[in-house]
Protein backbone atom coordinates (compact mmCIF):
# COMPACT_ATOMS: atom_id res chain seq x y z
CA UNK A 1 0.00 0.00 0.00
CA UNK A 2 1.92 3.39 -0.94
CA UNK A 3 -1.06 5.77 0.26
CA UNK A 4 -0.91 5.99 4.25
CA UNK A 5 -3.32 7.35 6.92
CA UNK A 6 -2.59 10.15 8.91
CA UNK A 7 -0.35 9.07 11.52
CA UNK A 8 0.55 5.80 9.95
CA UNK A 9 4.79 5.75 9.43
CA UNK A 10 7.23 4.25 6.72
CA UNK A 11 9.56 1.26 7.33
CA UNK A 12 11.61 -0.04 4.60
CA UNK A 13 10.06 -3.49 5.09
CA UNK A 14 6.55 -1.62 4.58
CA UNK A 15 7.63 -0.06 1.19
CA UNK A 16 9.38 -2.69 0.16
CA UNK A 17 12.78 -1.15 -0.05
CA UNK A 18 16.36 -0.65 1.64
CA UNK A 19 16.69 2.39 3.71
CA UNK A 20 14.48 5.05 4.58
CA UNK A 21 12.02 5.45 7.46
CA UNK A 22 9.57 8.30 8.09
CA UNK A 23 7.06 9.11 10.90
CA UNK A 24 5.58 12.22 12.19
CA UNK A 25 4.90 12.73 15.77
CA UNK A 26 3.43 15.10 18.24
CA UNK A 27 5.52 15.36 21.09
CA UNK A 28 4.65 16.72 24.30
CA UNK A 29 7.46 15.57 26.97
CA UNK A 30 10.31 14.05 25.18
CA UNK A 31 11.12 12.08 22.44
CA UNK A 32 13.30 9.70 21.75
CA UNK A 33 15.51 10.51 18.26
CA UNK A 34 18.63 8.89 16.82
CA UNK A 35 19.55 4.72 16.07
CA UNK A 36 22.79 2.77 16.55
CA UNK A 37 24.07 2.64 12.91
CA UNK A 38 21.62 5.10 11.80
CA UNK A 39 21.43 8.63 10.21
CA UNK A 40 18.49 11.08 11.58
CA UNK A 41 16.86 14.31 10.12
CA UNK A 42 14.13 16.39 12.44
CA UNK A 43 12.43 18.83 10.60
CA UNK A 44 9.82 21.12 12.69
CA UNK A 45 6.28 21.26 11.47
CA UNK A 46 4.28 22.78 13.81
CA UNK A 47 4.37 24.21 17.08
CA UNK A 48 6.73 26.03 19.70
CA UNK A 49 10.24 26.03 19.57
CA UNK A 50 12.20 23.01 20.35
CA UNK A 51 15.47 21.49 21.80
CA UNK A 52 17.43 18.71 20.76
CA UNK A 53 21.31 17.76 21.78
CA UNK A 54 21.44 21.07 23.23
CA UNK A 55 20.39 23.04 20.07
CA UNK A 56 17.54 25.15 20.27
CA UNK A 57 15.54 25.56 17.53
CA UNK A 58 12.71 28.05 16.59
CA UNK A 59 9.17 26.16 16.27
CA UNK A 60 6.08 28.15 13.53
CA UNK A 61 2.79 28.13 14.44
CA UNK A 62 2.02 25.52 11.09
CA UNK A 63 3.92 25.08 7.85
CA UNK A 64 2.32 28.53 6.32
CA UNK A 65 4.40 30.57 9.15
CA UNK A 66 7.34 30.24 8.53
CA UNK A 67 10.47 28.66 7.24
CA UNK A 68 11.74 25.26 8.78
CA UNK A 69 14.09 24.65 11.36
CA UNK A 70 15.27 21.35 11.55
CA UNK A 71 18.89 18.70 13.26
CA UNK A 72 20.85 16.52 11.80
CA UNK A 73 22.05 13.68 13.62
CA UNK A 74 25.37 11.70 12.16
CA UNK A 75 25.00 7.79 12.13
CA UNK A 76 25.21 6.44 15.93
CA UNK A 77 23.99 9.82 17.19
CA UNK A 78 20.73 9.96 20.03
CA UNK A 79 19.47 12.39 21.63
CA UNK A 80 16.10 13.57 23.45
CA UNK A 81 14.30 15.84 21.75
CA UNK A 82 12.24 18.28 24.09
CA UNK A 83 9.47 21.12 23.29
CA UNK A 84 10.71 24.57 24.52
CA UNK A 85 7.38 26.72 24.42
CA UNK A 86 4.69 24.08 24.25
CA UNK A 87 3.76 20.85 22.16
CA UNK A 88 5.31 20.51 18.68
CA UNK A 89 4.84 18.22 15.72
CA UNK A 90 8.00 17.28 13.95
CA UNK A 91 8.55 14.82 11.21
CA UNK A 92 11.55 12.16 11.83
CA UNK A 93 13.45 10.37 8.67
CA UNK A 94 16.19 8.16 9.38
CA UNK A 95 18.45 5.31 7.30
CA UNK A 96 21.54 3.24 7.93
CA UNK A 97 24.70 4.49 7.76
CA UNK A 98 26.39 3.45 4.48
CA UNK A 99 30.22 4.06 5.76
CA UNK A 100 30.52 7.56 3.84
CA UNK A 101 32.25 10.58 5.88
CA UNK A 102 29.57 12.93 7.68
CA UNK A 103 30.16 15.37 10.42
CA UNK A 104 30.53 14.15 13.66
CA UNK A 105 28.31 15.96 15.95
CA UNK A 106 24.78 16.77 15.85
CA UNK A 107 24.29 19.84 13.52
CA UNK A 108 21.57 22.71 13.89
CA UNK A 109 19.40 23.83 10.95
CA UNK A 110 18.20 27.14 11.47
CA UNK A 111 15.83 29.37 9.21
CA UNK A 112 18.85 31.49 8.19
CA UNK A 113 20.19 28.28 6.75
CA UNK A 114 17.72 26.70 4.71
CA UNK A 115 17.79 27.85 0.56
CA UNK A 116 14.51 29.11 -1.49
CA UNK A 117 13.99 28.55 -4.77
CA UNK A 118 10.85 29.09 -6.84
CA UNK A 119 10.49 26.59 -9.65
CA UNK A 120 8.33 26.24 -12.59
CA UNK A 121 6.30 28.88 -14.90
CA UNK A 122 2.62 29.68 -15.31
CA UNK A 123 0.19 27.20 -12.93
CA UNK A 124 3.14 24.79 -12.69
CA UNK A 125 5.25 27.45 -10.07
CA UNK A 126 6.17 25.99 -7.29
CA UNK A 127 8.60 27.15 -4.08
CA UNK A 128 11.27 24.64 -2.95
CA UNK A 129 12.35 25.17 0.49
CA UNK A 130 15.90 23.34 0.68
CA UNK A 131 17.03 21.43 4.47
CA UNK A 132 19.28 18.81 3.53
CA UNK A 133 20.59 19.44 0.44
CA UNK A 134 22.98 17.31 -1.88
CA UNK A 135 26.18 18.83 -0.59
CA UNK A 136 25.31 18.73 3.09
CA UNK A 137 28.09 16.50 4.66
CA UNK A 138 24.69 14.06 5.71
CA UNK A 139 25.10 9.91 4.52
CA UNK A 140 21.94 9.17 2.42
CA UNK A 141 19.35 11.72 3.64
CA UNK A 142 18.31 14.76 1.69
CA UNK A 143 15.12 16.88 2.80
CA UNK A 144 13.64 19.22 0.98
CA UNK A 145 9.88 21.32 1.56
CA UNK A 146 7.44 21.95 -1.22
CA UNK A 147 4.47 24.95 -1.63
CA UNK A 148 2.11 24.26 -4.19
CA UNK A 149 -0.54 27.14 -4.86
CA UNK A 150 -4.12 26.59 -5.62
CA UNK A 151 -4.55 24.66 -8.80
CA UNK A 152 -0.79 24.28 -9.34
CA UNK A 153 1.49 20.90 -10.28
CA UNK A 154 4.13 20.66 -8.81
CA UNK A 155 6.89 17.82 -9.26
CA UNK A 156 6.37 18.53 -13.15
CA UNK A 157 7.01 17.62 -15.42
CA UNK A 158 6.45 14.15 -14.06
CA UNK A 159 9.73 12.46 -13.02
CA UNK A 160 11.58 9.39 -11.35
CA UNK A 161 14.71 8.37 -9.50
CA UNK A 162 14.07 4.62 -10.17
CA UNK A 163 17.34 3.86 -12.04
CA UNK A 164 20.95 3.86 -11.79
CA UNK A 165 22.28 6.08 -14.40
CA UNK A 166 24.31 8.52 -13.02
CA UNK A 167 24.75 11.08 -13.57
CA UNK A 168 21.41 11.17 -15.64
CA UNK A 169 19.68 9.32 -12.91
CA UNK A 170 20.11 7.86 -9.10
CA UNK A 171 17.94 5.16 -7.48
CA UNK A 172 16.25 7.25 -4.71
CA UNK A 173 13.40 6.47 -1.98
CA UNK A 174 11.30 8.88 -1.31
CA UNK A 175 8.09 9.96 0.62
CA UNK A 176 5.42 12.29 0.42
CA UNK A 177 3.82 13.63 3.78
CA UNK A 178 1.40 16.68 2.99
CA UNK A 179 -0.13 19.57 4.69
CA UNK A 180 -2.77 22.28 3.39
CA UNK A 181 -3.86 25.77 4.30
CA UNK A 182 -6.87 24.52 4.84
CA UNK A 183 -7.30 21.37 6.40
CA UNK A 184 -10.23 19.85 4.91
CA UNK A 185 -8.66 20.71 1.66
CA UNK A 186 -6.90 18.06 -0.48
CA UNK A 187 -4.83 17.18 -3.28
CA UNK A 188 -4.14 14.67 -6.16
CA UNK A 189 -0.63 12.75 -6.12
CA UNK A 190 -0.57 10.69 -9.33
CA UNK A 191 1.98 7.62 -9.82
CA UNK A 192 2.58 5.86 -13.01
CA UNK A 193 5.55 4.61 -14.58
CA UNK A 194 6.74 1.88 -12.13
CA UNK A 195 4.99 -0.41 -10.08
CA UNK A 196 2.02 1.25 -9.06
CA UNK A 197 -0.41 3.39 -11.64
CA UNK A 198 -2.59 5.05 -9.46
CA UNK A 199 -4.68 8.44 -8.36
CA UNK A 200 -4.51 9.20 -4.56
CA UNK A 201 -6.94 11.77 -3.06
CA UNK A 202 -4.18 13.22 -0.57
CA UNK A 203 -5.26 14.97 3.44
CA UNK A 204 -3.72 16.57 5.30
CA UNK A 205 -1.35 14.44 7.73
CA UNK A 206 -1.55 11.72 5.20
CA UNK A 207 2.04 10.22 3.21
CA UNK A 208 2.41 8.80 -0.16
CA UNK A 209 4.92 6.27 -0.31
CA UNK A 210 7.00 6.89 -3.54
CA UNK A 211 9.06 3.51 -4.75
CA UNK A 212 9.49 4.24 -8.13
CA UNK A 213 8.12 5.37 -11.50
CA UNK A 214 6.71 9.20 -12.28
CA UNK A 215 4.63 10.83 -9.32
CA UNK A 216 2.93 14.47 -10.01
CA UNK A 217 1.12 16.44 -7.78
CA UNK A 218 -1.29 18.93 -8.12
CA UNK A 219 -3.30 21.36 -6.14
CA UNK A 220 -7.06 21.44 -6.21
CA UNK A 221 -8.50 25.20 -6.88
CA UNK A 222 -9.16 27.26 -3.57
CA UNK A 223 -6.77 25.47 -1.78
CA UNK A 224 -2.77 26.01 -1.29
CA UNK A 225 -0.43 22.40 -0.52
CA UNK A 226 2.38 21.79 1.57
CA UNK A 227 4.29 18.39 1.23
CA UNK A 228 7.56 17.79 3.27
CA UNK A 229 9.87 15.28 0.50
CA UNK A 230 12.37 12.67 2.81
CA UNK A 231 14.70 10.78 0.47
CA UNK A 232 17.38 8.36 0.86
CA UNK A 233 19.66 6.42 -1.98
CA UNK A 234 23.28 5.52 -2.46
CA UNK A 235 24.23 8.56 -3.74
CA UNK A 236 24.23 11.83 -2.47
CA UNK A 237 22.12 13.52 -5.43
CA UNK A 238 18.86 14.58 -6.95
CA UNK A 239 19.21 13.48 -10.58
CA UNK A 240 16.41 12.38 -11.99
CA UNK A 241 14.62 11.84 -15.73
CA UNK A 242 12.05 13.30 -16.82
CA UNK A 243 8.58 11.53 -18.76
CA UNK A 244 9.60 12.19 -22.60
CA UNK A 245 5.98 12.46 -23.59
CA UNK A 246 5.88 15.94 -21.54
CA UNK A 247 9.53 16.93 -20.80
CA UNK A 248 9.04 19.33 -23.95
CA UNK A 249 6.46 21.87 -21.50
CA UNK A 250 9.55 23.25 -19.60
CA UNK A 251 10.66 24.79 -22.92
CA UNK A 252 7.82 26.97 -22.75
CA UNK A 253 8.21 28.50 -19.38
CA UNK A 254 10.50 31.00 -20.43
CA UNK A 255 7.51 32.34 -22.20
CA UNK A 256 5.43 32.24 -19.42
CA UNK A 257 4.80 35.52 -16.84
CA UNK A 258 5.75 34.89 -13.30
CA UNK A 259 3.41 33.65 -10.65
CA UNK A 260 2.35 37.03 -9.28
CA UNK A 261 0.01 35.48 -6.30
CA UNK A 262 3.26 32.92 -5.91
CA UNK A 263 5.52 36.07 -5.22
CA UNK A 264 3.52 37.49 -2.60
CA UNK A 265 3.31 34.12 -0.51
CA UNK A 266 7.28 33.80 -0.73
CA UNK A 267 7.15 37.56 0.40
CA UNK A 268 4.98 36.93 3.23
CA UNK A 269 6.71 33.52 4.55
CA UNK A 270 10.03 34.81 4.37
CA UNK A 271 10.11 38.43 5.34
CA UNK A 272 8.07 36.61 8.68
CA UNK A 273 10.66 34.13 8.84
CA UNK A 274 13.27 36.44 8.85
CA UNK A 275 11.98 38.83 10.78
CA UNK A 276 13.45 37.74 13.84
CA UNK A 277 16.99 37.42 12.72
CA UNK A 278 17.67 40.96 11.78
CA UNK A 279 19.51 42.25 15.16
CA UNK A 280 21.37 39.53 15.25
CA UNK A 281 22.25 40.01 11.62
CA UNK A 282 22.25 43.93 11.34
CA UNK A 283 24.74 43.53 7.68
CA UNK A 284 21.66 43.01 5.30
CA UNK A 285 20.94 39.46 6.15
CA UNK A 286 16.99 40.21 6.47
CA UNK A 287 17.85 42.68 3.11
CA UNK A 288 19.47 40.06 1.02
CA UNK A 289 16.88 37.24 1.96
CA UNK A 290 13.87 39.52 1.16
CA UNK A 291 14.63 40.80 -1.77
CA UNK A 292 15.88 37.93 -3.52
CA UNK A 293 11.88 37.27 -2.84
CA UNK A 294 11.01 40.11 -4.66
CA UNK A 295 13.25 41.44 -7.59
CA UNK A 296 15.05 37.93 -8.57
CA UNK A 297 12.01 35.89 -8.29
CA UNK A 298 12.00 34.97 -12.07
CA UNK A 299 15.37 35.59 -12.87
CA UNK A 300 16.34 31.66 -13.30
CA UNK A 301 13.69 31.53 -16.26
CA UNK A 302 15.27 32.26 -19.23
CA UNK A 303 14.55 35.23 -21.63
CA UNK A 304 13.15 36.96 -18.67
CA UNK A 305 13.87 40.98 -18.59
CA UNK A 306 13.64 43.10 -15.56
CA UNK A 307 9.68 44.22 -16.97
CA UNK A 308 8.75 40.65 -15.79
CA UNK A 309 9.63 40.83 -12.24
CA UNK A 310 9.85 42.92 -9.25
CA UNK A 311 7.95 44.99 -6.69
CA UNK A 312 5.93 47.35 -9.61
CA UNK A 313 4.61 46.31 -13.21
CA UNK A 314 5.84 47.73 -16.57
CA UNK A 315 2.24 49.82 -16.33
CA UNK A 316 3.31 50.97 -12.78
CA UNK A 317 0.57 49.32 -10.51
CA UNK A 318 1.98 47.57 -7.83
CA UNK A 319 2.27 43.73 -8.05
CA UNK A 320 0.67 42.22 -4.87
CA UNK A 321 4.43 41.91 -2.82
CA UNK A 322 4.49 45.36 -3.42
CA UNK A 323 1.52 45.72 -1.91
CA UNK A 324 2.78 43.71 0.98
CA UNK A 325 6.02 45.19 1.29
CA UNK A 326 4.47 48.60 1.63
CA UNK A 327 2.40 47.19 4.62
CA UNK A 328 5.23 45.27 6.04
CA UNK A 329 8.06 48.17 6.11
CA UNK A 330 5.47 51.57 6.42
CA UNK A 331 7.17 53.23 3.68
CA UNK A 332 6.07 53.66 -0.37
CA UNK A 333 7.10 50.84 -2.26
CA UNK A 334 7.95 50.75 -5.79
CA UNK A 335 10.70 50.69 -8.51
CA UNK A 336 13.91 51.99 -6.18
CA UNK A 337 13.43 51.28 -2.73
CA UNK A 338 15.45 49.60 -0.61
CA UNK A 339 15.98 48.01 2.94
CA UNK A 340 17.65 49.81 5.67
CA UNK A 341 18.39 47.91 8.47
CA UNK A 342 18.90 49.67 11.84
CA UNK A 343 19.32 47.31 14.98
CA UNK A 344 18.11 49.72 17.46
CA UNK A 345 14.65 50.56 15.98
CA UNK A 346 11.75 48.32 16.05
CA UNK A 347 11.40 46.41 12.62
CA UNK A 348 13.25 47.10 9.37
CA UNK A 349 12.34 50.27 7.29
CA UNK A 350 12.04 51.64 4.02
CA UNK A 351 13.74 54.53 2.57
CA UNK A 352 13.21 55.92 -1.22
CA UNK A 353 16.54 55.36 -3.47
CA UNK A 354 16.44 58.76 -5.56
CA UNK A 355 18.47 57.90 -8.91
CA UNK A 356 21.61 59.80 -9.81
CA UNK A 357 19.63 61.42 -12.75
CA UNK A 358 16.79 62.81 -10.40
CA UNK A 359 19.55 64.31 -8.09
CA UNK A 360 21.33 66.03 -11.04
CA UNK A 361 18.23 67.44 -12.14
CA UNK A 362 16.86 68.54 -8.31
CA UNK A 363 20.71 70.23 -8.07
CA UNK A 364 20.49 72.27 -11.25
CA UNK A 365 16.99 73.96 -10.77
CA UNK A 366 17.98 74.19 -7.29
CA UNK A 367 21.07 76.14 -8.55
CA UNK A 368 18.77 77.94 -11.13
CA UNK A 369 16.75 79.17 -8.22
CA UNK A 370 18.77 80.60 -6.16
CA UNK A 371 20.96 82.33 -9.26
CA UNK A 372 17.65 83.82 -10.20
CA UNK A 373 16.71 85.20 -6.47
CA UNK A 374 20.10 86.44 -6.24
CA UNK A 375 19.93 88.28 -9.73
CA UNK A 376 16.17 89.60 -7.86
CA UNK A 377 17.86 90.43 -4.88
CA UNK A 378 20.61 92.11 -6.17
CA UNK A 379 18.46 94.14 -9.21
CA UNK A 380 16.23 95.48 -6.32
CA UNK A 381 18.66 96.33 -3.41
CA UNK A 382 20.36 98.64 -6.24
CA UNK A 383 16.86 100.01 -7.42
CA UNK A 384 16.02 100.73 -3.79
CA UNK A 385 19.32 102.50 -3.08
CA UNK A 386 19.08 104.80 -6.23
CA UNK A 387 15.24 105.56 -5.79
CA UNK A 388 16.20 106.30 -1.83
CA UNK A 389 18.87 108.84 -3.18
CA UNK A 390 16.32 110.83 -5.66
CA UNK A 391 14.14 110.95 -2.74
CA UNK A 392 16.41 112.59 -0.29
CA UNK A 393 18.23 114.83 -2.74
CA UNK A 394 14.60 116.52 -3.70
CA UNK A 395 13.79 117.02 0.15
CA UNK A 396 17.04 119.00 0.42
């Protein structure tokens, strides 16, 4: 069976393959993380902050506030993980150790360390939150989070890991455990391709085992989709090939506008996010994080020019993270602005970039001005002194 209840977790012996293992729990006093021979990843879903080995971590209220925190533990490593600030629901993958170098202590995840990247064109745009990523010194784990807006696909065009062809393709294990704004809301994961050729109505809580073959996913209209990907293979990669009958749509997407309603979600999740971070980080941390939100959102698509993205359209109406920006730092948004960041005031601010052309301009009819009151002043101070002269010299 490759769809699973809420609450239901993933052995290898229950998917039928080597290494991974996946569960998500609710944890309220302490629990137990890390196996003798094993790798561990603990992502945060939900809940306070949290405290594991020693690292704190901070918790979101759900998925949709916020960006992940999550520990790594090397193979051998345990430790108890304990809620800081109240219950909190994490999600636990773990697989044996395969003999490859990793670090050799337990190693915090933070916010600030995670990567965004926004994927996709059109209604198949899609934001990849990155936790353990190829390079991370980890064994055979790799974590990544995926945002899916109302009536988008995501994971497309369809592909698989089912086949060792490197570097085309790696053999990978994978699982799908999803979460929506809305929790009566659900999704369709499709799986063809390999074993199974199915159509799963997806909840929220609920995991889609992922063996092999092709396995889209898309959104239903109304209703945004969070799933949390766990994978484990013999290689630390993510190639994978892509269904020939359809691999032909991502030449189109460079054709495509950008995601506008996309934008403003990565806008609002990470400028939250981030938020929190800026005294700590008063060089531009918040800045760089935020903006690379807003202006470079469609940069990686190609024959995009800067008309196409950015806080303002080419018609100069506001593009809804403009919108949000404007609310978020009090200060006009549009085409110019940046982020100051000042430690000792409350949040971060706006100020209005004037360009060098506007300043040249303001300087010379500022200097044309005053040369033309001083030409007045002058002309009538002489005028007066004459006239006062006549004056006088007929009294006498």
């Amino acid at each position: 069976m490759s769809h699973l209840a809420r609450g239901e977790s993933v052995t290898p012996e229950r998917a039928g393959w080597r290494y991974l293992s996946f569960a998500v729990h609710q944890v309220v006093g302490r629990l137990r993380a890390g196996w003798s021979g094993h790798e561990t990843a603990v992502v945060g879903l939900a809940g306070g902050g949290f405290r594991v080995d020693g690292l704190e971590l901070p918790g979101r209220e759900s998925v949709w506030d916020g960006l992940p925190s999550a520990v790594y533990l090397p193979p051998g490593a345990t430790a108890a993980l304990e809620p800081v600030d109240g219950p909190v629901t994490v999600a636990v993958a773990h697989a044996p150790a395969s003999g490859r170098e990793t670090v050799r202590h337990p190693v915090r995840i933070g916010p600030e360390d995670v990567r965004v990247e926004v994927r996709g064109a059109g209604n198949a745009t899609r934001q990849i939150t990155h936790i353990i990523t190829p390079d991370f010194p980890a064994d055979r784990l790799e974590v990544v989070e995926v945002y899916t807006p109302s009536g988008n696909w995501s994971s497309w065009p369809p592909h698989k890991h089912d086949t060792d062809d490197m570097p085309r393709e790696a053999i990978l294990e994978e699982v799908y455990s999803y979460r929506f704004r809305r929790p009566e809301a659900w999704g369709i994961q499709r799986l063809y391709g390999g074993s199974v050729d199915a159509l799963y109505p997806v909840r929220d809580g609920e995991t889609v085992i992922v063996a092999d073959g092709y396995h889209p996913f898309v959104a239903t209209h109304g209703d945004d989709a969070y799933y949390l990907n766990a994978l484990a293979g013999d290689v630390r990669t993510m190639a994978c090939s892509f269904d020939p009958a359809l691999d032909h749509v991502r030449e189109s997407w460079a054709d495509l506008p950008p995601d506008e309603a996309r934008q403003a979600v990565i806008f609002e999740e990470t400028y939250a996010a981030l938020e929190r971070y800026r005294a700590d980080r008063p060089g531009g941390f918040v800045s760089a994080a935020t903006w690379w939100t807003l202006l470079d959102f469609s940069t990686q698509l190609g024959g995009i020019v800067v008309e196409d993205f950015g806080l303002v359209r080419p018609d100069g109406t506001l593009r809804p993270a403009g919108e949000l920006a404007t609310a978020a730092f009090d200060a006009p948004a549009g085409e110019g602005i940046e982020q100051v960041i000042e430690p000792e005031i409350e949040r971060p601010r706006v100020a209005p970039r004037r360009m060098v052309g506007e300043w040249a301009l303001a300087s010379y009819l500022a200097y044309g001005l005053v040369s033309a009151l001083g030409s007045m002043g002058l002309t009538l101070g002489v005028m007066t002194r004459r006239g006062g002269r006549s004056v006088a010299g007929r009294r006498r």
